[in-house]
Every structure is written in C-alpha cells, then in structure tokens.
N, C-alpha and C. Protein backbone atom coordinates (compact mmCIF):
# COMPACT_ATOMS: atom_id res chain seq x y z
N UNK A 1 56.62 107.52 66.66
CA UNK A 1 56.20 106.35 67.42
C UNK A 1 55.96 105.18 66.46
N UNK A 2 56.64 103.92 67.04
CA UNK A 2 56.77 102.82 65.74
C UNK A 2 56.10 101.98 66.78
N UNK A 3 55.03 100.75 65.73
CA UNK A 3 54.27 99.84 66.59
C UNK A 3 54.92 98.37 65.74
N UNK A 4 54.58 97.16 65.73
CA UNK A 4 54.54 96.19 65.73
C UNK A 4 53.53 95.91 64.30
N UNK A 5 54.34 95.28 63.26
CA UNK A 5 52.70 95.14 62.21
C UNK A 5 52.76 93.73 62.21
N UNK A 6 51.28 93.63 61.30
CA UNK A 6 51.10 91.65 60.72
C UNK A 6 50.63 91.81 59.82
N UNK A 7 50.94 90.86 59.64
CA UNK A 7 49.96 90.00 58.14
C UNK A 7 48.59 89.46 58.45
N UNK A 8 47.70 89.13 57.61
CA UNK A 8 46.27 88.81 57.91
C UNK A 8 46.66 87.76 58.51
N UNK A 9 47.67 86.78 58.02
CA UNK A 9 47.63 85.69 58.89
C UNK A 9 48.65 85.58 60.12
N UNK A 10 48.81 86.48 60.58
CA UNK A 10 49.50 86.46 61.93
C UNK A 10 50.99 86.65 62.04
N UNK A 11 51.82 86.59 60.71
CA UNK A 11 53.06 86.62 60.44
C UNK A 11 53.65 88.41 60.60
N UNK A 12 54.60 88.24 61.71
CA UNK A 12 55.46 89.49 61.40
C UNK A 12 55.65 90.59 60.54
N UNK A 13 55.48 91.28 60.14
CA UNK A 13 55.81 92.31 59.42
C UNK A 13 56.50 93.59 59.41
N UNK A 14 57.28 93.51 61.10
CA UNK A 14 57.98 94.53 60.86
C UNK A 14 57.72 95.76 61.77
N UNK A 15 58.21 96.80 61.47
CA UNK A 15 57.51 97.83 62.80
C UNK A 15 57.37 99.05 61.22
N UNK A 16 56.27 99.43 62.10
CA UNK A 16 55.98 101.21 60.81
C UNK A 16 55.14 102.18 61.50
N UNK A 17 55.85 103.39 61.20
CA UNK A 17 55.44 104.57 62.26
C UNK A 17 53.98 104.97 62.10
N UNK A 18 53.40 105.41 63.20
CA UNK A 18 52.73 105.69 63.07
C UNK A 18 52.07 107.42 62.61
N UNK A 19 50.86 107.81 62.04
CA UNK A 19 50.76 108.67 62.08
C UNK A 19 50.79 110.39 63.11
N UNK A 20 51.64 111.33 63.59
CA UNK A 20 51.96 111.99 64.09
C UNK A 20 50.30 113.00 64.61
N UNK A 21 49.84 113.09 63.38
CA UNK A 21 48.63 113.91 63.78
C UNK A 21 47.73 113.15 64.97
N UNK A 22 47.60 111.79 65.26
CA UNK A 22 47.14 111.02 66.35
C UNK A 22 47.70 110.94 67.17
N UNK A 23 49.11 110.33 66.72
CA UNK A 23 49.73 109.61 68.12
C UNK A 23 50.74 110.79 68.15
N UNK A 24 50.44 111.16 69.24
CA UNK A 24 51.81 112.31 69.64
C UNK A 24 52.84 112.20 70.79
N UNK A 25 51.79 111.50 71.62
CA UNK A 25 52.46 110.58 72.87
C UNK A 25 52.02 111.21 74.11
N UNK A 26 50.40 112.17 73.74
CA UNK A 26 50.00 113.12 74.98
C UNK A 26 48.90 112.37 75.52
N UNK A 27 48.97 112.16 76.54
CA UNK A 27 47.98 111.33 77.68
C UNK A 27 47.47 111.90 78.90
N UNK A 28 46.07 112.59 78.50
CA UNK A 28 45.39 113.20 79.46
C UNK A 28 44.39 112.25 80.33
N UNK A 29 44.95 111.98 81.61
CA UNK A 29 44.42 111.12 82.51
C UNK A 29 43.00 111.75 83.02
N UNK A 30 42.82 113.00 82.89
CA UNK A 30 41.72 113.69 83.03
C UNK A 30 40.57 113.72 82.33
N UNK A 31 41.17 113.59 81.18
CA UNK A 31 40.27 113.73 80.17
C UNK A 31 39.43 112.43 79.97
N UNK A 32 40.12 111.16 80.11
CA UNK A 32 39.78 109.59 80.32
C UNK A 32 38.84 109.85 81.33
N UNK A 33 39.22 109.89 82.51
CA UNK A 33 38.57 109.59 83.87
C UNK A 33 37.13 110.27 83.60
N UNK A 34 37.11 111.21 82.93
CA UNK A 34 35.71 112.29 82.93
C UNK A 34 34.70 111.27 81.77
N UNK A 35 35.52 110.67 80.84
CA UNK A 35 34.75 110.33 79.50
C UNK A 35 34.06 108.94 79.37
N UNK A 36 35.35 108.20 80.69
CA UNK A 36 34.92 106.82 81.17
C UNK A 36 33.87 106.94 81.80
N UNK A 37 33.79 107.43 82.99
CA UNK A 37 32.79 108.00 83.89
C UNK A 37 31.38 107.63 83.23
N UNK A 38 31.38 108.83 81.99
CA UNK A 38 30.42 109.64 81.59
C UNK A 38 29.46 107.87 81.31
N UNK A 39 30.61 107.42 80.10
CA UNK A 39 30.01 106.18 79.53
C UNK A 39 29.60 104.87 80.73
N UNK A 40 29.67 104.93 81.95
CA UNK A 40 29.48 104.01 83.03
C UNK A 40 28.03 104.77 83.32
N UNK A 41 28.11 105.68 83.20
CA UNK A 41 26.55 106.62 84.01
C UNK A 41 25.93 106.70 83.23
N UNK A 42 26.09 106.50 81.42
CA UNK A 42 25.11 106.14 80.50
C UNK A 42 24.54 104.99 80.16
N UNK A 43 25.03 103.81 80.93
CA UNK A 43 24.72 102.80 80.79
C UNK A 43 23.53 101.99 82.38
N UNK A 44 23.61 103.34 82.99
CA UNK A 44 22.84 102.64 84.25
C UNK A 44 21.49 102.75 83.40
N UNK A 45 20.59 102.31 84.01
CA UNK A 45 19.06 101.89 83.09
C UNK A 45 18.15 103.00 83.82
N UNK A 46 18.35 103.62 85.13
CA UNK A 46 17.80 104.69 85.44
C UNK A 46 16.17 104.56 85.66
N UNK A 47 15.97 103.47 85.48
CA UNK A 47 14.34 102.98 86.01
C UNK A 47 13.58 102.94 87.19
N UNK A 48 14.78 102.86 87.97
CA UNK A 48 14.00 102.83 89.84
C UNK A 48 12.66 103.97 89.56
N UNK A 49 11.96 103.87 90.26
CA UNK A 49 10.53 104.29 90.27
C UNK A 49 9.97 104.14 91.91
N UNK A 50 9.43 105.42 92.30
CA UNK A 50 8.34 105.23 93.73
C UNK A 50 7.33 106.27 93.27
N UNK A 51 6.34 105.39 94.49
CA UNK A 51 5.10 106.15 94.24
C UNK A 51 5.08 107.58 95.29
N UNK A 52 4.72 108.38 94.74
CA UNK A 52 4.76 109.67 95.91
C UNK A 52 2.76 109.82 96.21
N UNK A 53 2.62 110.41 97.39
CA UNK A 53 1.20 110.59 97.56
C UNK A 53 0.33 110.90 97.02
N UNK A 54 0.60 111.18 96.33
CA UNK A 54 -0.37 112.02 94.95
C UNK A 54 -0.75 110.64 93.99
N UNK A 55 -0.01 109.64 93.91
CA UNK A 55 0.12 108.62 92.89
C UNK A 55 -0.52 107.31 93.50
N UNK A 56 -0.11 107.08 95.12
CA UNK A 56 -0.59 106.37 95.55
C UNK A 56 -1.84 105.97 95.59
N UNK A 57 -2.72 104.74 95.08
CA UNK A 57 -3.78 104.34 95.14
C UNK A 57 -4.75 104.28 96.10
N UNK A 58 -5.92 105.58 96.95
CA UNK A 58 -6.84 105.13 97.90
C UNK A 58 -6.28 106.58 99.00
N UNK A 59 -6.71 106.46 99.84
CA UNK A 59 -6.71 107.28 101.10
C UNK A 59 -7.31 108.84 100.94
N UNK A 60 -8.07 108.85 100.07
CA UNK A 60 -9.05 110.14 99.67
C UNK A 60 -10.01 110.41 100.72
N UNK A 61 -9.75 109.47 101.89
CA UNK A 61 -11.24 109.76 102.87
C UNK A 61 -10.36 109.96 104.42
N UNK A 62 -10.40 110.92 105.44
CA UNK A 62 -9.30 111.34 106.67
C UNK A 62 -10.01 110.01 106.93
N UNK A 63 -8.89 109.20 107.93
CA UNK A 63 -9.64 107.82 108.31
C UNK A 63 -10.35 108.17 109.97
N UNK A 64 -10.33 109.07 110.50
CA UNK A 64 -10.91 109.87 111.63
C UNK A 64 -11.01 111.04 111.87
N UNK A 65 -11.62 111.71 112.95
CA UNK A 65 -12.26 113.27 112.76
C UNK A 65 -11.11 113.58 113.29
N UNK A 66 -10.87 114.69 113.07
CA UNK A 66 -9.64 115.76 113.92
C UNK A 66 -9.18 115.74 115.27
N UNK A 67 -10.29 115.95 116.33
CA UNK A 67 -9.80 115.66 117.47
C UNK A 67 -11.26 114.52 118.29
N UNK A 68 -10.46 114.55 119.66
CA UNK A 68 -11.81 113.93 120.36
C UNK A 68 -11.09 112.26 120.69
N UNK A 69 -10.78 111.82 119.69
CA UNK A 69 -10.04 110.68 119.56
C UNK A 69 -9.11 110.27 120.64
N UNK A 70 -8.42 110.99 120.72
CA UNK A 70 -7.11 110.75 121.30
C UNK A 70 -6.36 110.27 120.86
N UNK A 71 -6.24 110.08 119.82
CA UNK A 71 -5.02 109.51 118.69
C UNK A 71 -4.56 110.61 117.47
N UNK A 72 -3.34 110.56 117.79
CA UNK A 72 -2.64 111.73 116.29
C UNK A 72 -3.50 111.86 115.27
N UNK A 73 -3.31 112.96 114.78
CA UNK A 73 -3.81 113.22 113.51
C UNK A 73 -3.80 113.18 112.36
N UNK A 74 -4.37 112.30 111.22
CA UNK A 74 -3.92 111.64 109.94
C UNK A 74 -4.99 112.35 109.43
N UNK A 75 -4.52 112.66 108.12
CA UNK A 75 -5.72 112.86 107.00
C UNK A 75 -5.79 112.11 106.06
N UNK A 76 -4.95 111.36 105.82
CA UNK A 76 -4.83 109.94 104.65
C UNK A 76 -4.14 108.77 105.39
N UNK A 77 -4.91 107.65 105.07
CA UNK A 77 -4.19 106.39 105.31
C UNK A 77 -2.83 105.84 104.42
N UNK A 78 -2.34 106.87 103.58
CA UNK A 78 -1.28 106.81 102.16
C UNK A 78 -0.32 107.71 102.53
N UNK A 79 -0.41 108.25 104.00
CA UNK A 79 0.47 109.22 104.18
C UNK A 79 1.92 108.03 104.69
N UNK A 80 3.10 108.82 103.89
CA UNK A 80 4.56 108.36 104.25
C UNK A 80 4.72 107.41 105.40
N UNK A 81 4.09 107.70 106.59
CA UNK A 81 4.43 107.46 107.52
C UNK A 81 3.31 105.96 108.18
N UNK A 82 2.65 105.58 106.94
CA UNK A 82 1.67 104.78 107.05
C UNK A 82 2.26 103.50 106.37
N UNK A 83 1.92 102.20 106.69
CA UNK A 83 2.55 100.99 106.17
C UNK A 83 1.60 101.01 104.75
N UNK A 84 1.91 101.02 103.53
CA UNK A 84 1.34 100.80 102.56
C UNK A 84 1.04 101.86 101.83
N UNK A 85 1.86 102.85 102.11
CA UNK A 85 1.82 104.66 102.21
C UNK A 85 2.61 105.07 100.98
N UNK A 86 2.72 106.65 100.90
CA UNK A 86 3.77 106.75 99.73
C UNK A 86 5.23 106.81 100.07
N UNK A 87 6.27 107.58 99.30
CA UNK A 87 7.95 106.91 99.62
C UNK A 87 8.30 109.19 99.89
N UNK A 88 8.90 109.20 100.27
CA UNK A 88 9.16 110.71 100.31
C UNK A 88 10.56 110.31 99.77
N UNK A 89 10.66 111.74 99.29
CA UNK A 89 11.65 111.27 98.37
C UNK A 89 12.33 110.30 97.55
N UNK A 90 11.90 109.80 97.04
CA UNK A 90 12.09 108.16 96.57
C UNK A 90 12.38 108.97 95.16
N UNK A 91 13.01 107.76 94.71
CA UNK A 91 14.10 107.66 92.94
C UNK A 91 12.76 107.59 92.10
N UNK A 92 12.90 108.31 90.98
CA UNK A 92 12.88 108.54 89.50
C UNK A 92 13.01 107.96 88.47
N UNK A 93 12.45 107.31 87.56
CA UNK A 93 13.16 107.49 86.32
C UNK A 93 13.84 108.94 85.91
N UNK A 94 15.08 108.40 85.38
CA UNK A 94 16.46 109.46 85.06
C UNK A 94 17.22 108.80 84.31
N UNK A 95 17.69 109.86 83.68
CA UNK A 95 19.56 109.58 82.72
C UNK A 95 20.43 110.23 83.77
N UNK A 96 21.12 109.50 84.09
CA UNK A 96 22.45 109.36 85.06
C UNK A 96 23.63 109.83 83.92
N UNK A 97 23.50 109.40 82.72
CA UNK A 97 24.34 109.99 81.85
C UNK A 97 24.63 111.79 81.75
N UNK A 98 25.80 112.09 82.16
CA UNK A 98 26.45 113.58 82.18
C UNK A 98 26.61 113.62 80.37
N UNK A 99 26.25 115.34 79.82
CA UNK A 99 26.53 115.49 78.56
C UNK A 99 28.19 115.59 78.34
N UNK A 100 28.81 114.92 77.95
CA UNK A 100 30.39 114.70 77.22
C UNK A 100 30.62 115.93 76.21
N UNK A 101 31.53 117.07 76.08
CA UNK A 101 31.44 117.63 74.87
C UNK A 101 32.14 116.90 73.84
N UNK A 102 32.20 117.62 72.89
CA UNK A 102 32.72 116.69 71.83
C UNK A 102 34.83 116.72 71.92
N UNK A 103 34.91 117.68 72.11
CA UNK A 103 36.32 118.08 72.74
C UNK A 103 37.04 117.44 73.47
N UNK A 104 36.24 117.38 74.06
CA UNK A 104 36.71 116.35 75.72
C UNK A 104 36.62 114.71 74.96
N UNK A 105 35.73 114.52 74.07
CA UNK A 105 35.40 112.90 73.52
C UNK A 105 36.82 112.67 72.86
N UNK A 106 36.90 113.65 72.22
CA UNK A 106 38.05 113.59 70.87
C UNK A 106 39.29 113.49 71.77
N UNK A 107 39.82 114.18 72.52
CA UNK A 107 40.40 114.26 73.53
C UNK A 107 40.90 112.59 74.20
N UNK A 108 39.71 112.25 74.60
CA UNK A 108 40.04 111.11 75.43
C UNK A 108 40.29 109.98 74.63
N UNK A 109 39.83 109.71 73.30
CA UNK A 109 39.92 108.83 72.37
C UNK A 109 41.60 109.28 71.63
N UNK A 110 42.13 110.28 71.39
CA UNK A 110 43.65 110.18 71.48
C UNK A 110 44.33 109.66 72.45
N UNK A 111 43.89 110.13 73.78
CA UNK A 111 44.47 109.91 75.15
C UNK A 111 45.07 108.64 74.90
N UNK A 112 44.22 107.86 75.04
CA UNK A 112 43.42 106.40 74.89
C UNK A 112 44.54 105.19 73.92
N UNK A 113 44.23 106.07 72.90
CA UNK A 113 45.41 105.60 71.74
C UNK A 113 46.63 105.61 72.05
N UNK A 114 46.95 106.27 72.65
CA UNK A 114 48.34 107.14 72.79
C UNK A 114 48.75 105.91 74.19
N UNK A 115 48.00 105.93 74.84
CA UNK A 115 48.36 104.87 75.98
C UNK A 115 48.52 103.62 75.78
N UNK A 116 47.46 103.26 74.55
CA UNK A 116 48.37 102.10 74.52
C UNK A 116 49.06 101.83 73.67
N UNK A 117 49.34 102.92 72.38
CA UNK A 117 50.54 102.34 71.29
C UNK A 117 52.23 102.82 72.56
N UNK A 118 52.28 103.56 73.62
CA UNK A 118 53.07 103.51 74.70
C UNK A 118 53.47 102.09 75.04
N UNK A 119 52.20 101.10 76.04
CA UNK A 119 52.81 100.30 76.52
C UNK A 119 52.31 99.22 75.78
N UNK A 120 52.80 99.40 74.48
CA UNK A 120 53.22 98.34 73.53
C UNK A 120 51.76 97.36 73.19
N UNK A 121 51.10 97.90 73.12
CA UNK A 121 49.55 97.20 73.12
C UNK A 121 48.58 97.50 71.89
N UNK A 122 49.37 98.12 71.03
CA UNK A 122 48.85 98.98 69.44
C UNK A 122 49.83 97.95 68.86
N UNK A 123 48.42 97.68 67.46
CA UNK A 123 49.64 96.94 66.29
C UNK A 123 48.63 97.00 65.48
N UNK A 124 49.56 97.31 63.95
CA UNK A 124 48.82 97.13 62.86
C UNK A 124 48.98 96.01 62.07
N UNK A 125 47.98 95.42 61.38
CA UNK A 125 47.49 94.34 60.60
C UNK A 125 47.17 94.93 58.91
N UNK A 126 47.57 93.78 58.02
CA UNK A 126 47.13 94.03 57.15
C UNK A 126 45.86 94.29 56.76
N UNK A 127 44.94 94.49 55.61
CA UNK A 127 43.53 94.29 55.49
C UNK A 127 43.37 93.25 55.64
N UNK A 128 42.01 92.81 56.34
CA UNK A 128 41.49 91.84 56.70
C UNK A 128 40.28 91.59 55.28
N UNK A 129 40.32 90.93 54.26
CA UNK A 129 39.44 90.58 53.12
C UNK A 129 38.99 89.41 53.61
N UNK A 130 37.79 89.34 53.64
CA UNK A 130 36.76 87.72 53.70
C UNK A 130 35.92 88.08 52.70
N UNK A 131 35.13 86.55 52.33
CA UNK A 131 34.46 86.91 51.14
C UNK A 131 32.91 86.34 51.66
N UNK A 132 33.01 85.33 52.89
CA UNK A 132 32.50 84.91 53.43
C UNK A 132 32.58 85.07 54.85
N UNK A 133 32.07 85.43 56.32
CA UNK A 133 32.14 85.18 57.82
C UNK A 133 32.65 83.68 57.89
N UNK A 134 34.42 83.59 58.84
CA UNK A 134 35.07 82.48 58.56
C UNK A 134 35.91 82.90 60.32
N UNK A 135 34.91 82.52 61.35
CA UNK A 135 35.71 82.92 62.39
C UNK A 135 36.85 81.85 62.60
N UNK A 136 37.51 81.00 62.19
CA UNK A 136 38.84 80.51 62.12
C UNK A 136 39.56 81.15 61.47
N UNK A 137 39.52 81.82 61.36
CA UNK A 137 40.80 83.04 60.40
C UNK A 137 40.68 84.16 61.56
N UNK A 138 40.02 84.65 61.97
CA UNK A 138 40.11 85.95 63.38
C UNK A 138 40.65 84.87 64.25
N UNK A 139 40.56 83.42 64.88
CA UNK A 139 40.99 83.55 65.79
C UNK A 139 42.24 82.83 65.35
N UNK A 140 42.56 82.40 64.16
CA UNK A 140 44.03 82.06 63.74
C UNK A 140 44.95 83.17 64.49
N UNK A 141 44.65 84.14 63.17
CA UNK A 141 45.19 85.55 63.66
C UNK A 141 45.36 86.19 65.37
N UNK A 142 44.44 86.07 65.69
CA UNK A 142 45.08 86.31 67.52
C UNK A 142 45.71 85.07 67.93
N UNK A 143 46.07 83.92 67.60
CA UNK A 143 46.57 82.79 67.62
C UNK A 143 47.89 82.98 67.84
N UNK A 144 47.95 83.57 66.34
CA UNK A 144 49.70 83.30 65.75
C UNK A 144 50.46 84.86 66.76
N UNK A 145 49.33 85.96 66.56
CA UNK A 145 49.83 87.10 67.16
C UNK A 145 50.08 86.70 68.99
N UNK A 146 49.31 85.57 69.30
CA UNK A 146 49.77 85.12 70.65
C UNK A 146 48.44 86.28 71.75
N UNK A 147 47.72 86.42 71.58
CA UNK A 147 47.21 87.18 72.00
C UNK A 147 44.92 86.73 72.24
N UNK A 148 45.09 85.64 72.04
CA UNK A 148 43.75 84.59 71.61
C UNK A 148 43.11 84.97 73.16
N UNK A 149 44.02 84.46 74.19
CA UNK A 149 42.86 84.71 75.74
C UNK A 149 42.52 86.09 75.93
N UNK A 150 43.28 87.18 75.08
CA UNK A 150 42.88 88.67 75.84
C UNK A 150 41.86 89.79 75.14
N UNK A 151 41.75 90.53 75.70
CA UNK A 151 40.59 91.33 74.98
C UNK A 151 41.08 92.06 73.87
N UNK A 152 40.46 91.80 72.69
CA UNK A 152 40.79 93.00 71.84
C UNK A 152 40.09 93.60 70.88
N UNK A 153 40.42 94.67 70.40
CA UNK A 153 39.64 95.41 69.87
C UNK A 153 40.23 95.59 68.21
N UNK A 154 39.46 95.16 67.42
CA UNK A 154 40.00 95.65 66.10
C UNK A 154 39.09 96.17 65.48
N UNK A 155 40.05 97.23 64.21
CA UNK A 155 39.64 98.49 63.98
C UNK A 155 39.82 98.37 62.82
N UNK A 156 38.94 98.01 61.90
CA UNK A 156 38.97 98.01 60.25
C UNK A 156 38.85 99.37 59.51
N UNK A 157 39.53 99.15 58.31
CA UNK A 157 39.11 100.57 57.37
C UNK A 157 38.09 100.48 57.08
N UNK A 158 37.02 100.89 57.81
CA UNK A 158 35.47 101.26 57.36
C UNK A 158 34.63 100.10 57.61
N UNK A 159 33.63 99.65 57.30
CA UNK A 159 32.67 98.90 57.77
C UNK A 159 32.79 97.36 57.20
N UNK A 160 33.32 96.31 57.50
CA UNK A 160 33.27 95.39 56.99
C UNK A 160 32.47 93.96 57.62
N UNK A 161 31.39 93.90 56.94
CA UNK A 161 30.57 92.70 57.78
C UNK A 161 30.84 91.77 57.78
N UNK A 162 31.93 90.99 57.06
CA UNK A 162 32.06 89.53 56.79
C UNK A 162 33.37 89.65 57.77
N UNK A 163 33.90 90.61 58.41
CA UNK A 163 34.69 90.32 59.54
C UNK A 163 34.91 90.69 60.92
N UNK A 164 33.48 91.80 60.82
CA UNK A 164 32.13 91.86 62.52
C UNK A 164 31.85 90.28 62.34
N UNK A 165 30.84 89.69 61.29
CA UNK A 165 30.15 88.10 61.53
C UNK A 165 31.41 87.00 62.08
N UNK A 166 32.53 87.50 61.36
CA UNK A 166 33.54 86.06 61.77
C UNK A 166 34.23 86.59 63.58
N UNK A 167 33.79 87.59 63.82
CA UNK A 167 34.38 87.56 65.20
C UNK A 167 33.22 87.69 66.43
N UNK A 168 32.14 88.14 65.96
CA UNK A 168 31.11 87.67 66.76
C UNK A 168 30.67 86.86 67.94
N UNK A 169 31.33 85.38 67.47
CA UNK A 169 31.56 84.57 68.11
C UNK A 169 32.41 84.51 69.57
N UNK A 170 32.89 85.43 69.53
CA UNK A 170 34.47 85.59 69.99
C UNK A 170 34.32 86.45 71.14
N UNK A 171 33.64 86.06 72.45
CA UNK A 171 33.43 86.83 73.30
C UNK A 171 34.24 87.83 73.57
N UNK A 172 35.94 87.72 73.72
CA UNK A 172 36.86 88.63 74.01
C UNK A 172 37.41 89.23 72.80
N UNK A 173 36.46 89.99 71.45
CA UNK A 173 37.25 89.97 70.47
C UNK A 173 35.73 91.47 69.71
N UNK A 174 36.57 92.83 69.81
CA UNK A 174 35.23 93.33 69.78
C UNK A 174 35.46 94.19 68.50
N UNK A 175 34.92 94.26 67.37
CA UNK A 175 35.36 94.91 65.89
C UNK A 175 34.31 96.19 65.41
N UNK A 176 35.37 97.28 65.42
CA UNK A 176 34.74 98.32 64.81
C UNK A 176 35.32 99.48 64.05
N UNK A 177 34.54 99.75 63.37
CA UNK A 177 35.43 100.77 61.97
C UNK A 177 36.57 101.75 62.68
N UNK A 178 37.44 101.78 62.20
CA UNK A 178 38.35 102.72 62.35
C UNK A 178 37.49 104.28 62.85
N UNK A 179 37.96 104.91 64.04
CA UNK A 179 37.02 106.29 64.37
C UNK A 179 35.75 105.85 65.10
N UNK A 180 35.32 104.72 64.97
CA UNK A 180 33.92 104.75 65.94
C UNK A 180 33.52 104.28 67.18
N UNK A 181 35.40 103.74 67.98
CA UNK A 181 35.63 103.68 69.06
C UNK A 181 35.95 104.55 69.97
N UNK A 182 34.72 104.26 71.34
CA UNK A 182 35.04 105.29 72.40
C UNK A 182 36.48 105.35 73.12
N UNK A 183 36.65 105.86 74.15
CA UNK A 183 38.09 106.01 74.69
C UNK A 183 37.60 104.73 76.10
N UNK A 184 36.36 104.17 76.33
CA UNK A 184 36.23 103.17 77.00
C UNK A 184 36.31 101.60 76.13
N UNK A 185 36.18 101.81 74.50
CA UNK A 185 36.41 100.63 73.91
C UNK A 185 38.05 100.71 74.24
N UNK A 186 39.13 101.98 73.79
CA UNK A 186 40.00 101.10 73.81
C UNK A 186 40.82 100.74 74.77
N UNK A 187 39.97 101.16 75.99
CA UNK A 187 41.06 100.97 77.17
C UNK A 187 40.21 99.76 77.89
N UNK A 188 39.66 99.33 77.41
CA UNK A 188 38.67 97.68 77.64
C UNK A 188 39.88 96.84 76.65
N UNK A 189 40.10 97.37 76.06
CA UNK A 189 41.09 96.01 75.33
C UNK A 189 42.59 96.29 75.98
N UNK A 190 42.81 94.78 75.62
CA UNK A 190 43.95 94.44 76.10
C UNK A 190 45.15 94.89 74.80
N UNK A 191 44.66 94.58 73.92
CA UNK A 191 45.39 94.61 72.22
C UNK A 191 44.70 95.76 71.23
N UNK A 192 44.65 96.38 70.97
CA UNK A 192 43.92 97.82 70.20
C UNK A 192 44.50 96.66 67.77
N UNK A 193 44.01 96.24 67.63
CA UNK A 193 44.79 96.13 66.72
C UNK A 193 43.58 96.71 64.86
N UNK A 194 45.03 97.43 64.65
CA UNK A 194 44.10 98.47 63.43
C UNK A 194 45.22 98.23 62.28
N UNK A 195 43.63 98.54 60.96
CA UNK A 195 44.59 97.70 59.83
C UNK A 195 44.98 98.71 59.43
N UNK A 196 45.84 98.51 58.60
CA UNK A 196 47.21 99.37 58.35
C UNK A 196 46.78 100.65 57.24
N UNK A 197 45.54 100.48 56.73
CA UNK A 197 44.92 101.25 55.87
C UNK A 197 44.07 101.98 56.19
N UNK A 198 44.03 101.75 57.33
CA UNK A 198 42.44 102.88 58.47
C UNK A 198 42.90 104.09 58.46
N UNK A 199 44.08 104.63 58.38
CA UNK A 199 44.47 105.95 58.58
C UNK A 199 43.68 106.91 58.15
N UNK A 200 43.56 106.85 57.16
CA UNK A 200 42.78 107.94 55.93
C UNK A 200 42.19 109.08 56.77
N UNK A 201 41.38 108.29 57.87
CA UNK A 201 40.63 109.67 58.36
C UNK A 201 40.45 109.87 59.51
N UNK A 202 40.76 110.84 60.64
CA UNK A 202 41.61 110.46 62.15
C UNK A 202 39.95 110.22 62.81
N UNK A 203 40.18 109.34 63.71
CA UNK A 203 39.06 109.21 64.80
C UNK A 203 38.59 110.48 65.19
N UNK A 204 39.70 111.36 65.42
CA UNK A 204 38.71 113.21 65.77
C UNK A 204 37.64 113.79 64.52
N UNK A 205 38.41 113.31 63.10
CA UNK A 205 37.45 113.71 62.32
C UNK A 205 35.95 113.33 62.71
N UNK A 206 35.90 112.09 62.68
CA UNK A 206 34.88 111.27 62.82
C UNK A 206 33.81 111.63 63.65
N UNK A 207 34.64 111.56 64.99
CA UNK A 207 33.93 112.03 66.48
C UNK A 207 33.16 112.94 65.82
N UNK A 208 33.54 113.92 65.62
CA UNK A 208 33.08 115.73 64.96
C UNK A 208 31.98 115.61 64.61
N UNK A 209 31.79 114.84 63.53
CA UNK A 209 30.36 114.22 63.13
C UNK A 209 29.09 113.62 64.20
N UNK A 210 29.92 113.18 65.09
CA UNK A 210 29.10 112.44 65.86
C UNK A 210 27.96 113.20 66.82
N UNK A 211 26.61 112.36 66.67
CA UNK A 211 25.97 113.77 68.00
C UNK A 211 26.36 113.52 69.65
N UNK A 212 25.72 114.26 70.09
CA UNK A 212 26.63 114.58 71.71
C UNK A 212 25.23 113.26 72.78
N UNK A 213 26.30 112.66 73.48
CA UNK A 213 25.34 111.80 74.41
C UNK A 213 26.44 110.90 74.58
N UNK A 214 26.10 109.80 74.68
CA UNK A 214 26.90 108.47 74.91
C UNK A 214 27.70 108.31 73.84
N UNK A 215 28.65 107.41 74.23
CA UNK A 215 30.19 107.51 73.53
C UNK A 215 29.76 106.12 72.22
C-alpha cells in the first residue's frame, strides 16, 4: 500500500509504501463501532444525581394518625408520591464508560488506519523541526497540501512541543505522537498525516503499554 508524501513545506514528494506490519488493508467495522462507542460513553460526565427517601431533607414525623381521618395513609411528607418528596428510581452518579480490552483497542486503531490510507486520506510528511512554536508554517503546510479547511490529525515521531504549540491555534488541526491516537482520533480527521520517521514503533506496540479505560 503506497500513500502520497511531502515535504515540511508542502511540496510533493512522491508516493512510498507503507509499512506491511500496520497497514494490511484489514478493516474491522466491528471492531470501530464497539471502540467508538466505548470513547462517546466515556466522555458523558455521568453526574445526574436524585435524592431518594432516605436522603431527602425532613418528614421524620407521620403527618397524621393511621386511621379515623378519612384520608389515605402517609407516614412521611418526603414520600415519592408527595410534591417536594423523593425521586424513585432516579439517576446516579456513574461511568457510562464500557471497559475496552486492549485487543479490541489495538484492533480498531489498525482498522482505522487502514481506512483511511484506502480512501486516500493517509500521507506522509517529512520531519516537522521548529526551534520555536511558528503556527504559519503548520498552516502553510495544510495550505500548499490543499487541505487548510479540513480536519486533521498529525502524527509526529514522538513528542514534539514546538509543533503541538504552533498548531494549537488551529481549531481543525489536532497533533499527537505517533501510537497515541485512538481509532476515534483518526476517524475524526479528515487527513491522518504522519511523518515519515514515526514508523519505528507500531501504534499496537504502544497501545500494549497503555492502561485499560478510555482511549
């Protein structure tokens, strides 16, 4: 599988295959759908909160005797069925987040890859060197590559801060080390673009390391 390369500054370079141990060209739609999911249900905030009777403030005293009355029988003014009462069954704080194995992560983050060096949406770039955060050079570069209005995701060899700071700015423009993108970063981008030297160590390695929860 051959992608599209560049130069730091946006110039052509040619097409060069990619590595086989990643890209194989296998796309498990299953495996996505479960991993996307997972990362949408880890992100709900899970705070809703009710008070149940026990919690509710006051109604420790029956507000009338048992019978004689002629009116139903209450033993708390906090009961459910009272205006100012508790909630029966009412929401929780909770994690909505499902546990992901790591299998299934690694899994969907090839998937992922694989889909879009397919429909032509993978390209590699040279190293990106700044010496200084200079976001006119990131958005040169999606400029010249023609690609400036759409989302993308780039994937440096390893951690480089002076070219997270220069894209920052860049609402549609989201940068992270080679391997430490979920299979929802790269199917959020429109453009996946990784520098040509990230290979070294496959995103599954990586994952492996990673602990189990959110992507």
């Amino acid at each position: 599988m051959k992608v599209m390369t560049y130069e730091a500054d946006g110039t052509t370079g040619g097409e060069q295959a990619l590595p086989e141990a990643v890209f194989d060209g296998t796309i498990n739609e299953h495996a996505l759908h479960q991993v996307v999911t997972a990362v949408m249900a880890h992100r709900r905030q899970g705070t809703a909160s009710t008070k149940t009777r026990s919690t509710v403030h006051g109604g420790g005293r029956k507000p009338w005797r048992q019978k004689g009355t002629g009116r139903a029988r209450a033993g708390s003014i906090r009961s459910a069925l009272w205006r100012g009462g508790s909630v029966v069954f009412g929401p929780h704080p909770r994690d909505y987040g499902p546990k992901v194995p790591k299998q299934l992560r690694r899994l969907a983050i090839q998937s992922a890859l694989n889909a879009r060096a397919l429909d032509g949406d993978l390209a590699l770039v040279a190293p990106i060197e700044l010496e200084v955060p200079k976001t006119s050079r990131i958005a040169a570069l999606l400029e010249s590559i023609g690609r400036a209005s759409q989302n993308v995701l780039l994937l440096t060899d390893g951690h480089k801060p002076t070219v997270y700071l220069s894209a920052r700015n860049l609402s549609a423009v989201r940068v992270l080390p080679w391997g430490e993108a979920s299979a929802y970063d790269i199917l959020w981008a429109d453009l996946v673009l990784v520098e040509a030297t990230a290979f070294g160590e496959s995103p599954q390695d990586k994952t492996a390391s990673e602990p189990d929860g959110d992507e």
